[in-house]
C-alpha atoms as a PDB file:
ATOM      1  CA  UNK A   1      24.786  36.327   4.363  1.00  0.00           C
ATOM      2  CA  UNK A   2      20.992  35.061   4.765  1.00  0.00           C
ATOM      3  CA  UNK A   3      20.215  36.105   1.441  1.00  0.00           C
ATOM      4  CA  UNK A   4      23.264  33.850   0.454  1.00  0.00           C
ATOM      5  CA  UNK A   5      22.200  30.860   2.640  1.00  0.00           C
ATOM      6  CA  UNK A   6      18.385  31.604   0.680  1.00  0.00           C
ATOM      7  CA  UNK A   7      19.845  31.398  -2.374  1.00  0.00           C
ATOM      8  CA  UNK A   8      21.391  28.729  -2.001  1.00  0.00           C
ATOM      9  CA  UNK A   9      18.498  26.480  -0.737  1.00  0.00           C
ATOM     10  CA  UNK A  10      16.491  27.965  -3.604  1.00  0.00           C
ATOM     11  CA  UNK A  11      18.515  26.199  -6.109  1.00  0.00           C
ATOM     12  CA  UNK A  12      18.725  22.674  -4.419  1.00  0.00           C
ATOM     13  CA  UNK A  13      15.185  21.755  -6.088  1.00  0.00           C
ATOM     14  CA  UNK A  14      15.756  22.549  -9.208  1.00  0.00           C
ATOM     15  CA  UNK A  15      18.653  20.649  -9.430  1.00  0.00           C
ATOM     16  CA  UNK A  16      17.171  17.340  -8.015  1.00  0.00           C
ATOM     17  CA  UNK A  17      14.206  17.841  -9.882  1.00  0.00           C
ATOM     18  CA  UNK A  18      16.892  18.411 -13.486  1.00  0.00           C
ATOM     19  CA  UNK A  19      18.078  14.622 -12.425  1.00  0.00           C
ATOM     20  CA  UNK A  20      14.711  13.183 -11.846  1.00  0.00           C
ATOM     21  CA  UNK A  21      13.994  13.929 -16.001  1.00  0.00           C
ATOM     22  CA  UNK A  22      17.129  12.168 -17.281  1.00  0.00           C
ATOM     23  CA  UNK A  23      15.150   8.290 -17.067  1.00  0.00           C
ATOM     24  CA  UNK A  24      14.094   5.848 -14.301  1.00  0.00           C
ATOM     25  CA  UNK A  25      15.193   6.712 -10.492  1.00  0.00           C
ATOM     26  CA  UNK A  26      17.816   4.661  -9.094  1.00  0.00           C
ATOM     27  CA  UNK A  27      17.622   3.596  -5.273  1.00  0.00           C
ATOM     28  CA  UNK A  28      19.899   5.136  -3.180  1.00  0.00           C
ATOM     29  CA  UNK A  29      21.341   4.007   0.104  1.00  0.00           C
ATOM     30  CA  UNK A  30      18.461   2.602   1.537  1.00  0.00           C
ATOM     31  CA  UNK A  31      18.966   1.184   5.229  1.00  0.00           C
ATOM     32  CA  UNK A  32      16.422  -0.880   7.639  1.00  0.00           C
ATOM     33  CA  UNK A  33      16.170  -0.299  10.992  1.00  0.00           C
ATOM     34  CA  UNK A  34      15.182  -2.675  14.067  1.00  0.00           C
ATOM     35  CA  UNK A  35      12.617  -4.480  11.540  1.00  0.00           C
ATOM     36  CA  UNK A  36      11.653  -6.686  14.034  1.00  0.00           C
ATOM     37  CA  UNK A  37      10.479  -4.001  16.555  1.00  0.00           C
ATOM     38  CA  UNK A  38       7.888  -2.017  13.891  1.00  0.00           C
ATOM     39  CA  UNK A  39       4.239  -3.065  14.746  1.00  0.00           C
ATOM     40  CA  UNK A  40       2.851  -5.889  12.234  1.00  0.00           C
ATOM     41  CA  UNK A  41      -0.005  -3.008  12.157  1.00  0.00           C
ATOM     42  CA  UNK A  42       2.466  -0.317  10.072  1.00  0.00           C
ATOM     43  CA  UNK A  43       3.176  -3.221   7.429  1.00  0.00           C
ATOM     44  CA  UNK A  44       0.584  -3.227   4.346  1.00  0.00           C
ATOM     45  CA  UNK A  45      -1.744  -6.169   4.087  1.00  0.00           C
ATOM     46  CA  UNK A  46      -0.636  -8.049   1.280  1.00  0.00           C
ATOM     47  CA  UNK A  47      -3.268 -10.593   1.465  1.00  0.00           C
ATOM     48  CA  UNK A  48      -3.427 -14.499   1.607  1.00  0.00           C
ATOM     49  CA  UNK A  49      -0.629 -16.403  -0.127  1.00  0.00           C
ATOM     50  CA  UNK A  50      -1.014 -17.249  -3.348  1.00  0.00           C
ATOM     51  CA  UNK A  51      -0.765 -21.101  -3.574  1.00  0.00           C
ATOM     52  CA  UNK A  52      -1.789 -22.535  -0.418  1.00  0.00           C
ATOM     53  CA  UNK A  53      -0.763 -26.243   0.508  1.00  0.00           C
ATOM     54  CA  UNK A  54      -3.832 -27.599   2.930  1.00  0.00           C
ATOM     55  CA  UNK A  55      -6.774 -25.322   4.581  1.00  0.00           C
ATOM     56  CA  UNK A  56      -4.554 -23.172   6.859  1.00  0.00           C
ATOM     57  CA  UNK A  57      -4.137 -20.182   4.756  1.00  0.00           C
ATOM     58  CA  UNK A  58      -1.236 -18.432   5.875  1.00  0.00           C
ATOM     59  CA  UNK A  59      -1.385 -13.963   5.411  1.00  0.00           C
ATOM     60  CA  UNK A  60       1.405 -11.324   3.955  1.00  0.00           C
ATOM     61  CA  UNK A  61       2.648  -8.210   5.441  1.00  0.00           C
ATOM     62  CA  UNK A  62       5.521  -6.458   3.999  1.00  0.00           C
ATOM     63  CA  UNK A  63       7.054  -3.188   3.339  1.00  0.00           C
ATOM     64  CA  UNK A  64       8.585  -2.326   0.234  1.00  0.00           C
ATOM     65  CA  UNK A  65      11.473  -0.420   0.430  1.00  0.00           C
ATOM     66  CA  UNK A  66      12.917  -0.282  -3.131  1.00  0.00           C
ATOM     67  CA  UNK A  67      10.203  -1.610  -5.461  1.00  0.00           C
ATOM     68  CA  UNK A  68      11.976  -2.931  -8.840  1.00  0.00           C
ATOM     69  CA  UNK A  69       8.733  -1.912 -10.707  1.00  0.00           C
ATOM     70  CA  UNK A  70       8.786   2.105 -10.231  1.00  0.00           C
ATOM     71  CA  UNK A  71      13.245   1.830  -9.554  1.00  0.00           C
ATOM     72  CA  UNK A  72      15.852   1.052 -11.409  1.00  0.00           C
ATOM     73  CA  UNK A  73      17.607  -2.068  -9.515  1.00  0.00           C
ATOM     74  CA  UNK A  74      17.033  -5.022  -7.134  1.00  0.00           C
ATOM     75  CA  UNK A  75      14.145  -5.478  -4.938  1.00  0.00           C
ATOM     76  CA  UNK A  76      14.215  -4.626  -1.423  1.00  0.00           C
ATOM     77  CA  UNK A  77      11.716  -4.969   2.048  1.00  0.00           C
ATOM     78  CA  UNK A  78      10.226  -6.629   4.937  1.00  0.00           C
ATOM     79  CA  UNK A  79       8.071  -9.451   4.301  1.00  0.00           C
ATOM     80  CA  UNK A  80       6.140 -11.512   7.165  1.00  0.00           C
ATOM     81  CA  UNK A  81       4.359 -14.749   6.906  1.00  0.00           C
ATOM     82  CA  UNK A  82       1.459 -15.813   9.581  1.00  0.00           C
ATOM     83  CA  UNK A  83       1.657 -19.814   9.854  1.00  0.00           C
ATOM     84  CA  UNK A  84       0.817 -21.844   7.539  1.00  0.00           C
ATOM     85  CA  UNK A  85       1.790 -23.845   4.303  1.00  0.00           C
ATOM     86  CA  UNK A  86       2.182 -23.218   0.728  1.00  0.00           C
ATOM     87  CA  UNK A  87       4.710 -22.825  -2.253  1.00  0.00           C
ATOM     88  CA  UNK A  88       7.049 -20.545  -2.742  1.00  0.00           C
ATOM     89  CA  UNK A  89       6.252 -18.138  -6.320  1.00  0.00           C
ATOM     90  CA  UNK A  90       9.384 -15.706  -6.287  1.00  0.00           C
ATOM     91  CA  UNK A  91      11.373 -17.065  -9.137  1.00  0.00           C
ATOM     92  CA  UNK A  92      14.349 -13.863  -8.888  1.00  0.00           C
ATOM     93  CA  UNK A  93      17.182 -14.702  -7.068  1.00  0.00           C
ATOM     94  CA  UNK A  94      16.920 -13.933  -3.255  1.00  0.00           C
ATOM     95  CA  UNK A  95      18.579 -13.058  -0.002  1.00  0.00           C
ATOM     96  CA  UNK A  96      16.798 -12.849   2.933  1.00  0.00           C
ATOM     97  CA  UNK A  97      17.819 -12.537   6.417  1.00  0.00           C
ATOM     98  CA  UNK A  98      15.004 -13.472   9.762  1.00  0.00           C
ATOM     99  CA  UNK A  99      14.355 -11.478  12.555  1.00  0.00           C
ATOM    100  CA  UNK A 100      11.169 -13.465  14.051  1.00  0.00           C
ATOM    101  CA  UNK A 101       9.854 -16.329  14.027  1.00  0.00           C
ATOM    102  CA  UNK A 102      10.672 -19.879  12.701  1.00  0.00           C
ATOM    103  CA  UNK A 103       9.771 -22.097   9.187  1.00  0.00           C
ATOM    104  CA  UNK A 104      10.621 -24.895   7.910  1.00  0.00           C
ATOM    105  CA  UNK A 105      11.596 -24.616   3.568  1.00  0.00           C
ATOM    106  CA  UNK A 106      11.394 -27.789   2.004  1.00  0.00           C
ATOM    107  CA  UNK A 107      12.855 -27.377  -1.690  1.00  0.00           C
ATOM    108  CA  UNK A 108      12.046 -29.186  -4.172  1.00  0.00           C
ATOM    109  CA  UNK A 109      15.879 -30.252  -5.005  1.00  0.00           C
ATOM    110  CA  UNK A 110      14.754 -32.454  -1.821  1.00  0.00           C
ATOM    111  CA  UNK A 111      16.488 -30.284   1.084  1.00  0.00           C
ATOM    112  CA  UNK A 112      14.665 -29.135   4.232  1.00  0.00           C
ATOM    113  CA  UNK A 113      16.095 -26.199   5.412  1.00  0.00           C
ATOM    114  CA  UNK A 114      15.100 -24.882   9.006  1.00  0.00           C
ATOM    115  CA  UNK A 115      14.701 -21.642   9.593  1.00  0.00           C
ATOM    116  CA  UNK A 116      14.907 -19.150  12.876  1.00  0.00           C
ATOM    117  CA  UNK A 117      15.371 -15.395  13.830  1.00  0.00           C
ATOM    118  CA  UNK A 118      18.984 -14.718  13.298  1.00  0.00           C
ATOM    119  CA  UNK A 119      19.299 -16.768  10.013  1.00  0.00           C
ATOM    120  CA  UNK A 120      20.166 -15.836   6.787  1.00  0.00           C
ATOM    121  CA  UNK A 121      19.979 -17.635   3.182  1.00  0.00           C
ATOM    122  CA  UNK A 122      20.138 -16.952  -0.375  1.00  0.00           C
ATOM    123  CA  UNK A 123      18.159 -18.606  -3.054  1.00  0.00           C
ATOM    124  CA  UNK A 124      18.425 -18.453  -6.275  1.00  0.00           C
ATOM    125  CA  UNK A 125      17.145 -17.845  -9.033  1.00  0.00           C
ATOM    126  CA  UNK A 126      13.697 -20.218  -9.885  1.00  0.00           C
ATOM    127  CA  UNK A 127      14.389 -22.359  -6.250  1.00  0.00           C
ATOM    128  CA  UNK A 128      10.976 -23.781  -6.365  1.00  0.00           C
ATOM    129  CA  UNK A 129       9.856 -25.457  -2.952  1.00  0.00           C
ATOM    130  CA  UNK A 130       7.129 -25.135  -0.187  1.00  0.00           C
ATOM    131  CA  UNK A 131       7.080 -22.639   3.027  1.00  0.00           C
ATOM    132  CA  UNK A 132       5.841 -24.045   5.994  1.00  0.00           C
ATOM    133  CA  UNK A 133       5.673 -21.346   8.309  1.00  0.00           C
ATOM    134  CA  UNK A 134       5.674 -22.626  12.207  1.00  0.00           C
ATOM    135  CA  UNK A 135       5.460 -19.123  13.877  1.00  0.00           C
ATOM    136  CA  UNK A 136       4.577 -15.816  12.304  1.00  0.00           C
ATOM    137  CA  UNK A 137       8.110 -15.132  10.546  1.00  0.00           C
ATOM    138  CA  UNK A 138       9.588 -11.677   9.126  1.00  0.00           C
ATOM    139  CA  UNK A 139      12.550 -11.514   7.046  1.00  0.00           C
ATOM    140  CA  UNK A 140      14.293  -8.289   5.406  1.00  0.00           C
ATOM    141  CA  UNK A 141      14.715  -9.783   1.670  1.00  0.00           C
ATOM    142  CA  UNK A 142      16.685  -7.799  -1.216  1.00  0.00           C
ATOM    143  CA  UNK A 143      15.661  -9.535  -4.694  1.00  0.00           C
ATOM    144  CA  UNK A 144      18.603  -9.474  -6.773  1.00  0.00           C
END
């Protein structure tokens, strides 16, 4: 029987690593837990915005979950945003929902749409507009 049970694990690699040949990975089920409870510290530093609206120079963190660069499919992670101002350069279509903090997205269609933990929205594609980030905000997104 544990030569069965051997056997048996013994063949699981070789066919998952049979699938990963056949062309790009797909994500699977990928699921995010209590976002708002990991550490800003376990998020990568992803640097200062890139096009900053006045001399407060607002920082990334994120996680990537799914990355649509190295998987086949949408986008997928935890972003967060220390304050500050500046425009908005994802042109994919988005949806993003907040679990800290609070900002203020004024689009450039001419809406200004406040933003707090527990809200959701959807963007889409090439919704051009400026962030202005009141408190230290982090949102799961999935870039569609």
């Amino acid at each position: 029987m544990a030569a069965v049970k051997a056997a048996a694990k013994a063949k699981k690699p070789a066919a998952k690593s049979a699938k990963a040949k056949k062309g790009p990975a797909k994500a699977g089920i990928t699921q995010v837990k209590k976002s708002a409870k990991i550490a800003s510290s376990r998020l990568e530093d992803w640097g200062p915005v890139g096009l900053p609206e006045g001399r407060k120079v607002a920082k990334l963190r994120g996680m990537r979950m799914i990355d649509p660069e190295t998987v086949k499919g949408p986008g997928m992670g935890i972003w967060e945003c220390s304050p500050g101002k500046w425009r908005r350069q994802v042109m994919s279509a988005e949806f993003a929902h907040f679990v800290k903090g609070r900002a203020i997205f004024h689009a450039d269609s001419g809406e200004t749409i406040e933003i707090e933990a527990g809200d959701s929205i959807y963007f889409p594609a090439k919704t051009g507009g400026i962030w202005e980030i009141l408190t230290t905000v982090r949102k799961n997104y999935v870039l569609i």
